[in-house]
C-alpha atoms as a PDB file:
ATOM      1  CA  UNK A   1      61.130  70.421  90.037  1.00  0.00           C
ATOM      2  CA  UNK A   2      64.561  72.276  88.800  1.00  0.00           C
ATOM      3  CA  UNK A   3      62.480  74.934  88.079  1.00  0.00           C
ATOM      4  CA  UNK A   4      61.121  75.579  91.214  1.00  0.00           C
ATOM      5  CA  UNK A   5      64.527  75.299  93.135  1.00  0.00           C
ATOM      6  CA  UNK A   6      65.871  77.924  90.713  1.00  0.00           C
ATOM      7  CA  UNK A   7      62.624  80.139  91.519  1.00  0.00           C
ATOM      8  CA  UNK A   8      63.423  79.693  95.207  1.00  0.00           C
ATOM      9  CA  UNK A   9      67.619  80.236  94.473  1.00  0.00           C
ATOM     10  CA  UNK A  10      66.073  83.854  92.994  1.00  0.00           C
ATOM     11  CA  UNK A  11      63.784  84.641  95.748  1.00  0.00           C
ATOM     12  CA  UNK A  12      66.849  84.375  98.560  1.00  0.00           C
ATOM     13  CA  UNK A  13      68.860  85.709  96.310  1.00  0.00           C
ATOM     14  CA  UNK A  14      67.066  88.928  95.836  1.00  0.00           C
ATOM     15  CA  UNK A  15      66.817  89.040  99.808  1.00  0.00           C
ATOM     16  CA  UNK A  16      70.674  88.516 100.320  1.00  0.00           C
ATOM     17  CA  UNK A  17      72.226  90.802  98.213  1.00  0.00           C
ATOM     18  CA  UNK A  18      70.777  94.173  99.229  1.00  0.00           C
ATOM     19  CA  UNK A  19      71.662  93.238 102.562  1.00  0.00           C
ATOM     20  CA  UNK A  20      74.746  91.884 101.968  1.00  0.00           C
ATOM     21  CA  UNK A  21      75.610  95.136 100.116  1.00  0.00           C
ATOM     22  CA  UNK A  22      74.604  97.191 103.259  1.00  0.00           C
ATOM     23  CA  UNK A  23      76.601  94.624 105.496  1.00  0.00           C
ATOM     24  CA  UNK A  24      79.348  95.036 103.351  1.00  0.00           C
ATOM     25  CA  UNK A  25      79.719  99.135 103.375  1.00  0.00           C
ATOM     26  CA  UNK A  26      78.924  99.193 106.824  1.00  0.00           C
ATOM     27  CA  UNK A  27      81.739  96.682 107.775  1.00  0.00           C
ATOM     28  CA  UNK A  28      84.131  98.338 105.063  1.00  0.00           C
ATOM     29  CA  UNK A  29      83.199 102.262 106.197  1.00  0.00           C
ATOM     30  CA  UNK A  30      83.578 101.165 109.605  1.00  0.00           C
ATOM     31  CA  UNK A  31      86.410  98.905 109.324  1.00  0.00           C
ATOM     32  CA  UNK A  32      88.619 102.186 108.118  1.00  0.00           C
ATOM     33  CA  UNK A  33      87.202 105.206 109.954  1.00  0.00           C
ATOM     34  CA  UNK A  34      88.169 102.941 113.121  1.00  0.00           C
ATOM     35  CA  UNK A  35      92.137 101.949 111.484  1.00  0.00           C
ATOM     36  CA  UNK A  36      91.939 106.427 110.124  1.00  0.00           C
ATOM     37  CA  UNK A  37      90.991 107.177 113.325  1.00  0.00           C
ATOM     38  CA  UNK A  38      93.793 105.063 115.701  1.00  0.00           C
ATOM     39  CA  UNK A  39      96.319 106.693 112.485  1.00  0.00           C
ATOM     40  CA  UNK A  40      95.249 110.257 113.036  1.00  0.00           C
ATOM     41  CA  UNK A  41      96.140 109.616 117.130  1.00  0.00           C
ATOM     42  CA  UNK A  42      98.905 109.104 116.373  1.00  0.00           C
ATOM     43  CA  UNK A  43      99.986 109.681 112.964  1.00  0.00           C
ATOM     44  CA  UNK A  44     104.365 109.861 113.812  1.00  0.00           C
ATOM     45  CA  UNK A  45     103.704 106.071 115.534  1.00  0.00           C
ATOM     46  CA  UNK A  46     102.347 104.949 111.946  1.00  0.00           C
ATOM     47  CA  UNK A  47     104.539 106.747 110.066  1.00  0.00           C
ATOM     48  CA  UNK A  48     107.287 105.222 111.424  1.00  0.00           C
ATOM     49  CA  UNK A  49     105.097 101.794 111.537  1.00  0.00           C
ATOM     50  CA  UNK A  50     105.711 102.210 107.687  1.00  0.00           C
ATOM     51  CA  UNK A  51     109.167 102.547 107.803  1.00  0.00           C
ATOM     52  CA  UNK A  52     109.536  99.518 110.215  1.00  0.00           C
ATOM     53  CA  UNK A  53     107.989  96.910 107.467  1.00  0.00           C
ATOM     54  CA  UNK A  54     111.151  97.874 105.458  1.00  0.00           C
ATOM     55  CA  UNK A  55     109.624  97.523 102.132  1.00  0.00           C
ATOM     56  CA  UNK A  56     109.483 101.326 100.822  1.00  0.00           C
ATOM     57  CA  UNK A  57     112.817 103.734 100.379  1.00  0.00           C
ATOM     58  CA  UNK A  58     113.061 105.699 103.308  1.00  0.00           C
ATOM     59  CA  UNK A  59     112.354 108.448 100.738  1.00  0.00           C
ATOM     60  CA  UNK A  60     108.802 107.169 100.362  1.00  0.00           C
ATOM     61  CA  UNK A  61     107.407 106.472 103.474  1.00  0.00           C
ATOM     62  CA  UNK A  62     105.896 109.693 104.531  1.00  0.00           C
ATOM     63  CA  UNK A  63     104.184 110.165 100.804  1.00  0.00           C
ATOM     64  CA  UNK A  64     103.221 106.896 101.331  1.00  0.00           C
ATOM     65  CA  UNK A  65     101.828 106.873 104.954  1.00  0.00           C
ATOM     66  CA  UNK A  66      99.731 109.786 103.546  1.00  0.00           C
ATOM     67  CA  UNK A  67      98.348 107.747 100.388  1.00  0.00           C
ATOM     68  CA  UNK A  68      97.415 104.936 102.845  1.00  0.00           C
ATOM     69  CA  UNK A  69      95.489 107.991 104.789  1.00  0.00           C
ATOM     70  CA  UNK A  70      93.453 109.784 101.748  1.00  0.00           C
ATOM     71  CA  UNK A  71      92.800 105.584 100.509  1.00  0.00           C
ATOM     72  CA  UNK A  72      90.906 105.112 103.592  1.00  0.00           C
ATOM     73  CA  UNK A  73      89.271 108.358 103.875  1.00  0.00           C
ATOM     74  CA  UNK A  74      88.053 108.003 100.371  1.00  0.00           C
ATOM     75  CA  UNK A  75      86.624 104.458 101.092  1.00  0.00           C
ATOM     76  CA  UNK A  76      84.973 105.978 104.171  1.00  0.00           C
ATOM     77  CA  UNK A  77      83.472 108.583 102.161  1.00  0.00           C
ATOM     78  CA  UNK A  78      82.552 106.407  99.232  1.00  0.00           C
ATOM     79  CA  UNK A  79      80.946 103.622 101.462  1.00  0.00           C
ATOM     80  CA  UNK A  80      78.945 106.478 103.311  1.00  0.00           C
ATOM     81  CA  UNK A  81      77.455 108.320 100.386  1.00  0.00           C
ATOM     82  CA  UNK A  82      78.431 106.516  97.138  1.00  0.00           C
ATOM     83  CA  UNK A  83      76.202 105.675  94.131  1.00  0.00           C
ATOM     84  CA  UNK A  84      76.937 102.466  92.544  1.00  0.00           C
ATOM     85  CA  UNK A  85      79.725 103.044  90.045  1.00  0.00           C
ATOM     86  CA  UNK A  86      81.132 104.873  93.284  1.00  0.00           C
ATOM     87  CA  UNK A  87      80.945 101.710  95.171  1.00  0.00           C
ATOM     88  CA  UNK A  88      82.079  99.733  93.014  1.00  0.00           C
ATOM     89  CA  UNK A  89      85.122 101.522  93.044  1.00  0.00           C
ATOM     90  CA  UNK A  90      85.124 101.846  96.824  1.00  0.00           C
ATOM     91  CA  UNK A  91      85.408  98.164  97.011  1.00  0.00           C
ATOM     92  CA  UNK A  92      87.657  97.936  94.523  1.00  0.00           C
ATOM     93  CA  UNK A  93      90.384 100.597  96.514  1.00  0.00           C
ATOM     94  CA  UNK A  94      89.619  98.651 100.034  1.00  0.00           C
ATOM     95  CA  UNK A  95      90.431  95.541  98.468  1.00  0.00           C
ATOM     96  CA  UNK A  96      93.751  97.388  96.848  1.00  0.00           C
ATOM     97  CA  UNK A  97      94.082  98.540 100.477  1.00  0.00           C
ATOM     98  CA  UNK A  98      93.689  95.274 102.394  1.00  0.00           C
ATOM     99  CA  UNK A  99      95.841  93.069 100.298  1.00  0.00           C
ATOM    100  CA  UNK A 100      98.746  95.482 100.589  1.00  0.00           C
ATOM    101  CA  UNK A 101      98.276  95.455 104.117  1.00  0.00           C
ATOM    102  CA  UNK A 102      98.561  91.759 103.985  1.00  0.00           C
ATOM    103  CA  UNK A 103     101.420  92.103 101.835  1.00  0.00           C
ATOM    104  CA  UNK A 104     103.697  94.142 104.169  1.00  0.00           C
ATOM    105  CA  UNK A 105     102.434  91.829 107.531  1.00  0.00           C
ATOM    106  CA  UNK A 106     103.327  88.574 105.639  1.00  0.00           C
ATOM    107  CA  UNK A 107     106.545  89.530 104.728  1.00  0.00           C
ATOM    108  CA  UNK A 108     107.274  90.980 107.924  1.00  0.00           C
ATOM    109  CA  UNK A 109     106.535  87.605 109.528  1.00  0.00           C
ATOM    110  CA  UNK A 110     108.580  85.973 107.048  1.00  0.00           C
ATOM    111  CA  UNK A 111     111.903  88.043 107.313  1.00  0.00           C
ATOM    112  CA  UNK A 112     110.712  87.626 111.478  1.00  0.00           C
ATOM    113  CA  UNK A 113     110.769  91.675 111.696  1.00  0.00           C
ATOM    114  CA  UNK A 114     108.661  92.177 115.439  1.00  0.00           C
ATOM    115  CA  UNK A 115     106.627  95.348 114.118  1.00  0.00           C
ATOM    116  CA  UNK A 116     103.530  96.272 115.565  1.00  0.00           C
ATOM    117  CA  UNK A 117     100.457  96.365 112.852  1.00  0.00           C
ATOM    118  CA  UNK A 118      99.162  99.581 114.408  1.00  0.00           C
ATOM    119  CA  UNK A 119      96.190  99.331 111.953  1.00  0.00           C
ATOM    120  CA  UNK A 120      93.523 100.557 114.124  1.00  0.00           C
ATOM    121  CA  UNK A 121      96.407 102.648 116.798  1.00  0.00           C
ATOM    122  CA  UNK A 122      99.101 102.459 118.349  1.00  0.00           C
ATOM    123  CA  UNK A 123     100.389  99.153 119.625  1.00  0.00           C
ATOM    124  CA  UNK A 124     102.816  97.503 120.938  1.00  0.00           C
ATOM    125  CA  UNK A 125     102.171  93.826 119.942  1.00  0.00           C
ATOM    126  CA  UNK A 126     104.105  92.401 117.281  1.00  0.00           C
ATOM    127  CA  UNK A 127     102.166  91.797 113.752  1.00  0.00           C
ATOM    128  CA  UNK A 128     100.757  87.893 113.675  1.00  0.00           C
ATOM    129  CA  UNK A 129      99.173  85.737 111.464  1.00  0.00           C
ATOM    130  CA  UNK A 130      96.357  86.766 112.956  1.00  0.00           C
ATOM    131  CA  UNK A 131      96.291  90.139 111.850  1.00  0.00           C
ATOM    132  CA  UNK A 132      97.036  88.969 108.459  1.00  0.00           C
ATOM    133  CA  UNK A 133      93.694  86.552 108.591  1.00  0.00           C
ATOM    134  CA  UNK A 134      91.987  89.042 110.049  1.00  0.00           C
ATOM    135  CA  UNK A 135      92.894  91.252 107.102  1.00  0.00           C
ATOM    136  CA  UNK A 136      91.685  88.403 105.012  1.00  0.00           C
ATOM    137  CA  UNK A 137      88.089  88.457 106.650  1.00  0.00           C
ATOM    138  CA  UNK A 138      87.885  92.160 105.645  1.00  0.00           C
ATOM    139  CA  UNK A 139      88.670  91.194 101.975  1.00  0.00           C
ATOM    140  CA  UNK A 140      85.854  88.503 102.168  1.00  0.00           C
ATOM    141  CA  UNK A 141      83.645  91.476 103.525  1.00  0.00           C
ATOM    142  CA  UNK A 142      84.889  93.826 100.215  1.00  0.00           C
ATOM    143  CA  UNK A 143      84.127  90.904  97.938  1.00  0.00           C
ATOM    144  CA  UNK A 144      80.911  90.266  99.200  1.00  0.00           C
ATOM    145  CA  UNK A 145      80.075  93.965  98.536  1.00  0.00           C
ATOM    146  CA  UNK A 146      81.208  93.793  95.207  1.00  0.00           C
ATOM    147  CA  UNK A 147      80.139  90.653  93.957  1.00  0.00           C
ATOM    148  CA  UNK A 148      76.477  92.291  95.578  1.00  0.00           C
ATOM    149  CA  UNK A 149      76.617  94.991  92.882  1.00  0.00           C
ATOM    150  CA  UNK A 150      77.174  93.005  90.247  1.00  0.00           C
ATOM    151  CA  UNK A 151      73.945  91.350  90.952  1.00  0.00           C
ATOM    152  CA  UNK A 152      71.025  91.708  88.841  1.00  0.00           C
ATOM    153  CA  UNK A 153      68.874  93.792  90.792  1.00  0.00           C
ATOM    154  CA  UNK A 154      65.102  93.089  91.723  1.00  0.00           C
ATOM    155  CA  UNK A 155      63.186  96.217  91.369  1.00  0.00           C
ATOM    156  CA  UNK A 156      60.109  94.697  94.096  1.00  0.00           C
ATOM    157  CA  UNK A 157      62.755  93.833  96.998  1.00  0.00           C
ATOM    158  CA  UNK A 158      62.858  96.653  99.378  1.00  0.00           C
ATOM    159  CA  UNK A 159      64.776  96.828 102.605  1.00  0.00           C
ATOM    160  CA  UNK A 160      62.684  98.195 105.889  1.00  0.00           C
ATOM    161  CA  UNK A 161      64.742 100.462 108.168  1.00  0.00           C
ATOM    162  CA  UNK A 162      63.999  97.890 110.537  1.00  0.00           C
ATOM    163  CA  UNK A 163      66.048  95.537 108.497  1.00  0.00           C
ATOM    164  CA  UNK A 164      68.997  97.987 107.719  1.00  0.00           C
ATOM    165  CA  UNK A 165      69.343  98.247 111.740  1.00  0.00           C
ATOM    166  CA  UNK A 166      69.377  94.324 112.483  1.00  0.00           C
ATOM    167  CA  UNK A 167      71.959  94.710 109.350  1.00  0.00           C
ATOM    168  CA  UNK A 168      73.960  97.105 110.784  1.00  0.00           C
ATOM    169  CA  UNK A 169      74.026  96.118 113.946  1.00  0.00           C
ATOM    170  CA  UNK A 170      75.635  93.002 112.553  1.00  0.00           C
ATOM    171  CA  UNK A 171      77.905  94.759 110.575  1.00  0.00           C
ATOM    172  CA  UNK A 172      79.095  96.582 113.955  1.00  0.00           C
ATOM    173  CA  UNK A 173      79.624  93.198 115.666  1.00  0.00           C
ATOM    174  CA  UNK A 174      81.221  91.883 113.123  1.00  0.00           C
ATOM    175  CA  UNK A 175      84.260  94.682 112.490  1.00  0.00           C
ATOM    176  CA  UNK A 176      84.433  94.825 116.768  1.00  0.00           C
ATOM    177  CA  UNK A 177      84.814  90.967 117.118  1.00  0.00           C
ATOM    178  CA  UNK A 178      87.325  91.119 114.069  1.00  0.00           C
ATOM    179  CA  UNK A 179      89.791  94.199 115.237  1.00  0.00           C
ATOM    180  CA  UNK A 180      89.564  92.356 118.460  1.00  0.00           C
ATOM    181  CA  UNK A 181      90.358  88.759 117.560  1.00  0.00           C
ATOM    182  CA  UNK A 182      93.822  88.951 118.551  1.00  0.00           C
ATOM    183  CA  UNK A 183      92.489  89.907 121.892  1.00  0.00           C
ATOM    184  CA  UNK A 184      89.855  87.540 122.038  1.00  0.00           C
ATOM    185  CA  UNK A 185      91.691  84.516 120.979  1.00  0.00           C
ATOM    186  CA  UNK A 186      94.406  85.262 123.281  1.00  0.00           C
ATOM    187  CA  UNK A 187      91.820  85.708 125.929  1.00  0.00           C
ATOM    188  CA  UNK A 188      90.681  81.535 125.076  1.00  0.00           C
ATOM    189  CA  UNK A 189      94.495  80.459 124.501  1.00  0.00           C
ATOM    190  CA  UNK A 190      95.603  77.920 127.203  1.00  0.00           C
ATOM    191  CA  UNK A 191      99.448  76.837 126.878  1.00  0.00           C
END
């Protein structure tokens, strides 16, 4: 009877994690051309959103707003076209990425400094614990990706393009519902 559960374990198994691997660079790619893109906008705004968490020298903020920049164009790029040692290390620098993100939000909010996130633009709403959980959800979404390609893979499972859209699709959903969820749970909030 074990044996058979373990056989059936394998089977979804070898369904999940290709598709969890394409959820997961979908959601990551498009997860940071959206935060490059609202940068690039207006890159003096997150410069000086840098600056405002007050953890860097003032002498290291620029060089710094510009490593955050070429980070999350190289995850773009690696999530787009990357082979799997590329990926790999993709997932590894948007996980580097995200939890320093979380890093300077959190201890804005404890030293209650009002700075806007400005991760995906300019804004002028404060940073929240929102934004930090949200950040959190994204570093689920990296893990997921990486714990996919350290799966054994099963040479018979192949994806249809069908599949890859319904994927994708998802993945889309997903990163709007999540850059949005201060928005949307504002929008449900009744005080």
């Amino acid at each position: 009877m074990s044996g058979c559960w373990n056989r059936k374990l394998d089977i979804l198994l070898d369904v999940l994690v290709p598709q969890s691997l394409i959820f997961s660079r979908i959601a990551i790619g498009l997860v940071f051309a959206v935060s490059i893109l609202g940068k690039l906008r207006d890159f003096p705004t997150f410069e000086q959103t840098v600056e405002n968490f007050r953890i860097l020298p003032q002498a290291l903020v620029k060089v710094c707003a510009y490593i955050f920049l070429g980070g999350e164009i190289a995850v773009i790029g690696v999530m787009v076209l990357g082979n799997k040692p590329l990926l790999f290390a993709g997932f590894l620098m948007a996980i580097l990425l995200l939890a320093i993100f979380c890093f300077a939000i959190l201890t804005s909010l404890i030293r209650s400094l009002q700075v806007p996130c400005n991760c995906f633009g300019s804004s002028q709403r404060p940073a929240s614990l929102v934004d930090v959980w949200r950040n959190i959800v994204f570093l689920a979404c990296a893990f997921v990706g990486l714990t996919s390609l350290l799966a054994p893979p099963d040479a018979t499972v192949k994806i249809s393009l069908a599949e890859t859209g319904l994927v994708g699709m998802m993945a889309v959903v997903f990163v709007v519902l999540s850059i949005y969820l201060g928005e949307v749970i504002e929008m449900f909030h009744f005080s």
